[in-house]
PDB file of N, CA and C in Angstrom:
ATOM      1  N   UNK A   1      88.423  86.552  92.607  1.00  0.00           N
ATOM      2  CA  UNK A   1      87.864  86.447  91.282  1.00  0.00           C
ATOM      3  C   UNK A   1      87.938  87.808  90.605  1.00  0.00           C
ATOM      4  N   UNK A   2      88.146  87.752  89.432  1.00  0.00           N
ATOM      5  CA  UNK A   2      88.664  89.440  88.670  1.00  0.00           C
ATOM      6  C   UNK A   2      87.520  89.515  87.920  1.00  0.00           C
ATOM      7  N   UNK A   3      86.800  90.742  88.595  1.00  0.00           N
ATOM      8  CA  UNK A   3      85.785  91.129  87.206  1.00  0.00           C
ATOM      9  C   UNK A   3      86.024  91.757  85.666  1.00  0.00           C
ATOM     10  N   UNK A   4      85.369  91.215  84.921  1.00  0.00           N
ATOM     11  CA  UNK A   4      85.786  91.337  83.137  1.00  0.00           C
ATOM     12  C   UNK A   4      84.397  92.371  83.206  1.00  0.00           C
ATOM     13  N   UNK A   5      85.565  94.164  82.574  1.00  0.00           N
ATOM     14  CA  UNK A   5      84.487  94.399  82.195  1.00  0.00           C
ATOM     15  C   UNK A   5      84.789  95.124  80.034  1.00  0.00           C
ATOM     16  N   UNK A   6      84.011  94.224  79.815  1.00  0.00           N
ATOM     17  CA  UNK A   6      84.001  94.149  78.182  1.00  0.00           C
ATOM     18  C   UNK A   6      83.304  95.431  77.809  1.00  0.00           C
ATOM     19  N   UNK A   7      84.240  96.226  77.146  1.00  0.00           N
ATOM     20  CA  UNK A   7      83.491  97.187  76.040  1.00  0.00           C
ATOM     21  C   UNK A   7      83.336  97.232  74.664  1.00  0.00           C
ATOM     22  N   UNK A   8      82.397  97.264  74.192  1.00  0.00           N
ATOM     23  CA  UNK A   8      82.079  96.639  72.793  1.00  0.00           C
ATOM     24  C   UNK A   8      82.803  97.511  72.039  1.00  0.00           C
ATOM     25  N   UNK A   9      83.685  96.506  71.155  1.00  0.00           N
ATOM     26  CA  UNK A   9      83.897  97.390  69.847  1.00  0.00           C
ATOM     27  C   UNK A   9      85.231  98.012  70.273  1.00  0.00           C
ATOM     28  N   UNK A  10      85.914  97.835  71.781  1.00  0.00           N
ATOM     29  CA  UNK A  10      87.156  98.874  72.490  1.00  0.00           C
ATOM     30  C   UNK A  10      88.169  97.604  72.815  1.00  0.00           C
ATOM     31  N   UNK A  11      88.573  97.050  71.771  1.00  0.00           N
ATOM     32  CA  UNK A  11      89.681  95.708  72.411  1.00  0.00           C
ATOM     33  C   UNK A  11      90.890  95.992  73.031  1.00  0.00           C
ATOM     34  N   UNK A  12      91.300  97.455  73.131  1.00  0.00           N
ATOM     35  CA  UNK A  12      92.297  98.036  73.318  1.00  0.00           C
ATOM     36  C   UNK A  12      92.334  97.954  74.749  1.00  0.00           C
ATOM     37  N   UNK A  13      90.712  98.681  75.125  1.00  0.00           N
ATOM     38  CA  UNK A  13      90.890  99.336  76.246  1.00  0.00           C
ATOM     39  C   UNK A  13      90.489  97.823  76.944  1.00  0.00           C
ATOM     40  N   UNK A  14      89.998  97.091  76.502  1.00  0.00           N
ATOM     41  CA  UNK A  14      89.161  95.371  77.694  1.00  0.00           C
ATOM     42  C   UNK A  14      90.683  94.725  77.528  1.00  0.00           C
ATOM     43  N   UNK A  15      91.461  94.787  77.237  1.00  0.00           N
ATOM     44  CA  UNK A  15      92.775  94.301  77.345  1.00  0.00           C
ATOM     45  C   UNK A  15      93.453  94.938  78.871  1.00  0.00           C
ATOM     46  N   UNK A  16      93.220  96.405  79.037  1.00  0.00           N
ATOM     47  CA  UNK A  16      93.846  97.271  79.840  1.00  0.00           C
ATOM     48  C   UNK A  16      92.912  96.793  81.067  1.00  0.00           C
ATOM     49  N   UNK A  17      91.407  96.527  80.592  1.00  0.00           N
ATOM     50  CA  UNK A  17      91.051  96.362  82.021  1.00  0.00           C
ATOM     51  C   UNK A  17      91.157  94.542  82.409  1.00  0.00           C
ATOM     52  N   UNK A  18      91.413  94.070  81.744  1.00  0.00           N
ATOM     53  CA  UNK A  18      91.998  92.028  81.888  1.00  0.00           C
ATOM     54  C   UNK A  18      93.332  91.907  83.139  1.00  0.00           C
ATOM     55  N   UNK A  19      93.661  93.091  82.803  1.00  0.00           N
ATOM     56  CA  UNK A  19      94.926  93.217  83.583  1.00  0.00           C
ATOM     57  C   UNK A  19      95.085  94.191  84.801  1.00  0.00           C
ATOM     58  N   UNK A  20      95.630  94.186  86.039  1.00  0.00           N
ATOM     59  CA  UNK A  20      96.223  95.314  87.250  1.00  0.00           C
ATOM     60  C   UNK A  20      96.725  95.886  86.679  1.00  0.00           C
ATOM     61  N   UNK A  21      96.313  96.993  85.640  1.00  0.00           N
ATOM     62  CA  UNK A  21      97.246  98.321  85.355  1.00  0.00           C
ATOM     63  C   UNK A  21      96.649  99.561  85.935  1.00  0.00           C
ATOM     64  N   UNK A  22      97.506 100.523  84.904  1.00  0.00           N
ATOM     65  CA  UNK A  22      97.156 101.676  85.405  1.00  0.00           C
ATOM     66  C   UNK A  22      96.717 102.198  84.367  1.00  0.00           C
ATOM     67  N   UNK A  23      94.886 103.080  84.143  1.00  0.00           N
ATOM     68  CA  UNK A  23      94.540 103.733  83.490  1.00  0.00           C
ATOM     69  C   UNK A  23      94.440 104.862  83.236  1.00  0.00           C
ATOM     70  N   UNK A  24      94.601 105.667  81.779  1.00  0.00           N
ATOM     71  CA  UNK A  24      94.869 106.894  81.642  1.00  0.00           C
ATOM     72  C   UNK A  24      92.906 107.812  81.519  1.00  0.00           C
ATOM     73  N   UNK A  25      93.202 108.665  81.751  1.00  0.00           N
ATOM     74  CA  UNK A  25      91.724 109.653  82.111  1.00  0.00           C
ATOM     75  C   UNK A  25      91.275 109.062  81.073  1.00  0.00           C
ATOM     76  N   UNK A  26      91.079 109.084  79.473  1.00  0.00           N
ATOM     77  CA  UNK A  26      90.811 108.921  78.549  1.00  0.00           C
ATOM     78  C   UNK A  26      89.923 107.210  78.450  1.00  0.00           C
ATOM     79  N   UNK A  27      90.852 106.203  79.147  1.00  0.00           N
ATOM     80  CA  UNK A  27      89.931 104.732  79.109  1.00  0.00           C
ATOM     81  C   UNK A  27      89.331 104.957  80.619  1.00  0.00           C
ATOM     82  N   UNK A  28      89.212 105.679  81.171  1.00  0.00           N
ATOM     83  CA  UNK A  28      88.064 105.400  82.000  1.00  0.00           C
ATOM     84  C   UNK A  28      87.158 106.096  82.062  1.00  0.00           C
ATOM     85  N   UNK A  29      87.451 107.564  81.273  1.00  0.00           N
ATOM     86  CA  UNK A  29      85.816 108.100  80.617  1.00  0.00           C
ATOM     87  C   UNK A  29      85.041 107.120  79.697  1.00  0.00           C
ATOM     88  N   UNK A  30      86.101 106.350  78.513  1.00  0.00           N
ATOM     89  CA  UNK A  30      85.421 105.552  77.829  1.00  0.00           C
ATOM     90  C   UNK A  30      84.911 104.169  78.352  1.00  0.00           C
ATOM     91  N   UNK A  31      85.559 103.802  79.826  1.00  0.00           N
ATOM     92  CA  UNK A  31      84.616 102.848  80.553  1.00  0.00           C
ATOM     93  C   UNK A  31      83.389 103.528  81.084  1.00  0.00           C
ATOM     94  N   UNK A  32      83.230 104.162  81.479  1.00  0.00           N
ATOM     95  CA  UNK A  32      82.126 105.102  82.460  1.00  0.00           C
ATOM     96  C   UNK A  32      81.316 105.457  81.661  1.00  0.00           C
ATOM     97  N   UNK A  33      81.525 105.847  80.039  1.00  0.00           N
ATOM     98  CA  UNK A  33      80.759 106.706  79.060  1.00  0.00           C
ATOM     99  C   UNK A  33      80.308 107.821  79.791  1.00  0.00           C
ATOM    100  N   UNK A  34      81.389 108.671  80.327  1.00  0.00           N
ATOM    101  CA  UNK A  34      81.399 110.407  80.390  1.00  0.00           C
ATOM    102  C   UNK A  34      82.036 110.671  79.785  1.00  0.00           C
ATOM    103  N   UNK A  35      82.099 112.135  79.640  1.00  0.00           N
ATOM    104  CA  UNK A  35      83.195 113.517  79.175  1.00  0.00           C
ATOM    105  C   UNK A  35      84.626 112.991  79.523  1.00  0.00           C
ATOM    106  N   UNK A  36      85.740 113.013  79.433  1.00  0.00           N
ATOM    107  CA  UNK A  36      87.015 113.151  80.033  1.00  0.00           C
ATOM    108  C   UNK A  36      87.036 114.316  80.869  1.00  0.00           C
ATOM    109  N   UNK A  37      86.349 115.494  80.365  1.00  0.00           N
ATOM    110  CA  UNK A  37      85.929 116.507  81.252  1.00  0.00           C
ATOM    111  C   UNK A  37      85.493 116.046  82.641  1.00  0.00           C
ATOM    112  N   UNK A  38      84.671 115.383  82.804  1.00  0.00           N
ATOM    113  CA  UNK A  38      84.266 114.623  84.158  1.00  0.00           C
ATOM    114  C   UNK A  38      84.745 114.175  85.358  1.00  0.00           C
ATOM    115  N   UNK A  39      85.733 113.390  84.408  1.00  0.00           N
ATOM    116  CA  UNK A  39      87.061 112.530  84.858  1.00  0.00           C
ATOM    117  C   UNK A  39      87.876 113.097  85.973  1.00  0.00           C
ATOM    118  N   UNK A  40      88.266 114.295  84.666  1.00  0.00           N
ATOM    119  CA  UNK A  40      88.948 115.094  85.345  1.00  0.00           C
ATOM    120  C   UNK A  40      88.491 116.174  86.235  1.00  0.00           C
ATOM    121  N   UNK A  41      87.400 116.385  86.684  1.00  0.00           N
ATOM    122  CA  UNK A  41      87.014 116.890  87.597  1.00  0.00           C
ATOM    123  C   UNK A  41      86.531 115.922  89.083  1.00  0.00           C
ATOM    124  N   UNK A  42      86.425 115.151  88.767  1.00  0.00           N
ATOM    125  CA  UNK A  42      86.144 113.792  89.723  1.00  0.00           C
ATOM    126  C   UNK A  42      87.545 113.498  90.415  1.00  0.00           C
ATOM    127  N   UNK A  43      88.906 113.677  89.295  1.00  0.00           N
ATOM    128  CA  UNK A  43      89.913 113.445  90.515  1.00  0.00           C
ATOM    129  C   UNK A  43      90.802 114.863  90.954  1.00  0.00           C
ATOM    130  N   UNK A  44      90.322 116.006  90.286  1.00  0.00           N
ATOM    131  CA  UNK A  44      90.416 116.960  90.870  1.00  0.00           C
ATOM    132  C   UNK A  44      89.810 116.980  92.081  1.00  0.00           C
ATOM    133  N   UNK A  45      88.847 116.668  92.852  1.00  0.00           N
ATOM    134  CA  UNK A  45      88.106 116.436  93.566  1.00  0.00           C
ATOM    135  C   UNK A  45      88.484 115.597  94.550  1.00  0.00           C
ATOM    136  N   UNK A  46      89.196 114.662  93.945  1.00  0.00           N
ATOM    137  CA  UNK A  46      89.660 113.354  95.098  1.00  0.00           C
ATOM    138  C   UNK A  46      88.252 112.310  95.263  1.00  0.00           C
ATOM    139  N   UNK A  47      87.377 112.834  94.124  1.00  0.00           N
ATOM    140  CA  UNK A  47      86.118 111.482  93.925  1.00  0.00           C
ATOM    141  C   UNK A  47      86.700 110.225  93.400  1.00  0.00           C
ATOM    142  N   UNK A  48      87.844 110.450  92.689  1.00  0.00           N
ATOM    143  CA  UNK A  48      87.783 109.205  92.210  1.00  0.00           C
ATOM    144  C   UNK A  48      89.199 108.772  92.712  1.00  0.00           C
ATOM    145  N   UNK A  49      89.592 107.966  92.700  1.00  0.00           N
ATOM    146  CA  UNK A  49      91.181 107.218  93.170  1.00  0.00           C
ATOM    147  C   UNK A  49      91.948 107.405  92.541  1.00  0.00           C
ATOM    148  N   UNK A  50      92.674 108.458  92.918  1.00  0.00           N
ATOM    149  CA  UNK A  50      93.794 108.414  91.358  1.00  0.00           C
ATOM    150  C   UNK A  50      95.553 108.524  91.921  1.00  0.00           C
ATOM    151  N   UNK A  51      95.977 108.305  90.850  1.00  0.00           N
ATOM    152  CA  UNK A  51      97.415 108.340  91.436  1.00  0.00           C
ATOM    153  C   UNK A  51      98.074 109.602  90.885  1.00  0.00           C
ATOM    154  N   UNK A  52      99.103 110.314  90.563  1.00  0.00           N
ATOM    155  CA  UNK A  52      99.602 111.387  90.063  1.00  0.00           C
ATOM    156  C   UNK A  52     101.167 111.034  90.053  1.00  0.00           C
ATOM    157  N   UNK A  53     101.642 111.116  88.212  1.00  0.00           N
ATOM    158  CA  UNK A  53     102.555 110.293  87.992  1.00  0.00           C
ATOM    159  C   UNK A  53     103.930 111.625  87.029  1.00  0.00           C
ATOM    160  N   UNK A  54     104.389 112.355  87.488  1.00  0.00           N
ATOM    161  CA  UNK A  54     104.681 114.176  87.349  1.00  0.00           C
ATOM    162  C   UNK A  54     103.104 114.446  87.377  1.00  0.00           C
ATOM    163  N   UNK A  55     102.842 115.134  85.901  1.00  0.00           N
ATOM    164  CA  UNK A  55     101.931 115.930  85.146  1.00  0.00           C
ATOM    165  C   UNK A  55     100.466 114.728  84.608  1.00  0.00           C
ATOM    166  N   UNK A  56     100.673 113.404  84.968  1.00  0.00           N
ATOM    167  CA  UNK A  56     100.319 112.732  84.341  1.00  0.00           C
ATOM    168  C   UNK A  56      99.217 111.965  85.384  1.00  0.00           C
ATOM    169  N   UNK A  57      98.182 111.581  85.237  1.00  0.00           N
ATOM    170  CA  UNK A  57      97.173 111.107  86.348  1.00  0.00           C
ATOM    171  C   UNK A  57      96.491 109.677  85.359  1.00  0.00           C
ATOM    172  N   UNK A  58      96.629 108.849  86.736  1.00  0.00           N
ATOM    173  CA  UNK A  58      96.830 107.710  86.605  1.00  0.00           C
ATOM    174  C   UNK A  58      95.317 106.877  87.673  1.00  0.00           C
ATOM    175  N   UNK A  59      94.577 106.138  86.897  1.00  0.00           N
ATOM    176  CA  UNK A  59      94.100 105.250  87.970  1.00  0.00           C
ATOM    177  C   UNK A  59      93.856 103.700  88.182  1.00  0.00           C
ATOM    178  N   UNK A  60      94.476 102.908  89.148  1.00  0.00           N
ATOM    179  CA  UNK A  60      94.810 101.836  89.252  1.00  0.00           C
ATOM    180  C   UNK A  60      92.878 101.216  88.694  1.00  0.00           C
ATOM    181  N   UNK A  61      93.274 100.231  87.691  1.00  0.00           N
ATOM    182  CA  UNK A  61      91.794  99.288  87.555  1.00  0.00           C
ATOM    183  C   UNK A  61      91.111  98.637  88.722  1.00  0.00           C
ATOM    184  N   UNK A  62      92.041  97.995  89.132  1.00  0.00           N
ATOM    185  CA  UNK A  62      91.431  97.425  91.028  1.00  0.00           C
ATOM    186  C   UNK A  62      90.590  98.652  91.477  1.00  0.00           C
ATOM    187  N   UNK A  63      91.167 100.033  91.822  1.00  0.00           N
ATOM    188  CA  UNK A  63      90.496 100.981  92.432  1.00  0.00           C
ATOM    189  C   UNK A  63      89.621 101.452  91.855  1.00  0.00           C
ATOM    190  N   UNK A  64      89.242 101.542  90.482  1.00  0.00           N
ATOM    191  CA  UNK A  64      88.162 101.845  90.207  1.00  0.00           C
ATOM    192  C   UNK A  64      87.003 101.068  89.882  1.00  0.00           C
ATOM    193  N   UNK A  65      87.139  99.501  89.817  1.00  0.00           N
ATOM    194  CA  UNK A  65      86.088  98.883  90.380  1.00  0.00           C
ATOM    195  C   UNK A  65      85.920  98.611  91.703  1.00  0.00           C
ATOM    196  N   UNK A  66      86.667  98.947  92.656  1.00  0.00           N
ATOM    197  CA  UNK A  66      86.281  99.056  94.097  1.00  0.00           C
ATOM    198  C   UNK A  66      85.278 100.118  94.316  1.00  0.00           C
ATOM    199  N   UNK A  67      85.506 101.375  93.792  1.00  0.00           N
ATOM    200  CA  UNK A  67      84.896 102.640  93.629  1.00  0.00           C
ATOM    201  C   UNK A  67      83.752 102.341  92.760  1.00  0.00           C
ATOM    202  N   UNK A  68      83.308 101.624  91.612  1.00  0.00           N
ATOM    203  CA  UNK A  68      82.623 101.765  91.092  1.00  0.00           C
ATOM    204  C   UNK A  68      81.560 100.492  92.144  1.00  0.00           C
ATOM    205  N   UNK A  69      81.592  99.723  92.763  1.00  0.00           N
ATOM    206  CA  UNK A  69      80.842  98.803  93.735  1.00  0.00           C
ATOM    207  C   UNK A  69      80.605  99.887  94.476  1.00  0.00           C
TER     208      UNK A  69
END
């Protein structure tokens, strides 16, 4: 069963999470409601699941509601 998680007012980003993609730092500060600053210190860290795509950091939606349970 796929959890829907709806952000008000962000149809862009509840589209990105409807689907197994891959999210950029930016929609998953705005899922989380932190800093992008955060973000990016969380997978500097290896707190959060991320993938690394060249220069570009990436995190699968599956993994971050696994992480977020």
């Amino acid at each position: 069963m796929t959890k829907t998680l709806p952000i008000e007012g962000h149809q862009a980003i509840n589209e990105v999470f409807e689907s197994d993609e891959m999210l950029t730092v930016q929609e998953v500060a705005a899922y989380l409601k932190v800093p992008v600053s955060w973000v990016y210190e969380r997978t500097r860290t290896r707190a959060l699941p991320v993938r690394k795509l060249g220069h570009k950091i990436r995190i699968f939606r599956r993994e971050l509601l696994e992480w977020i349970d």
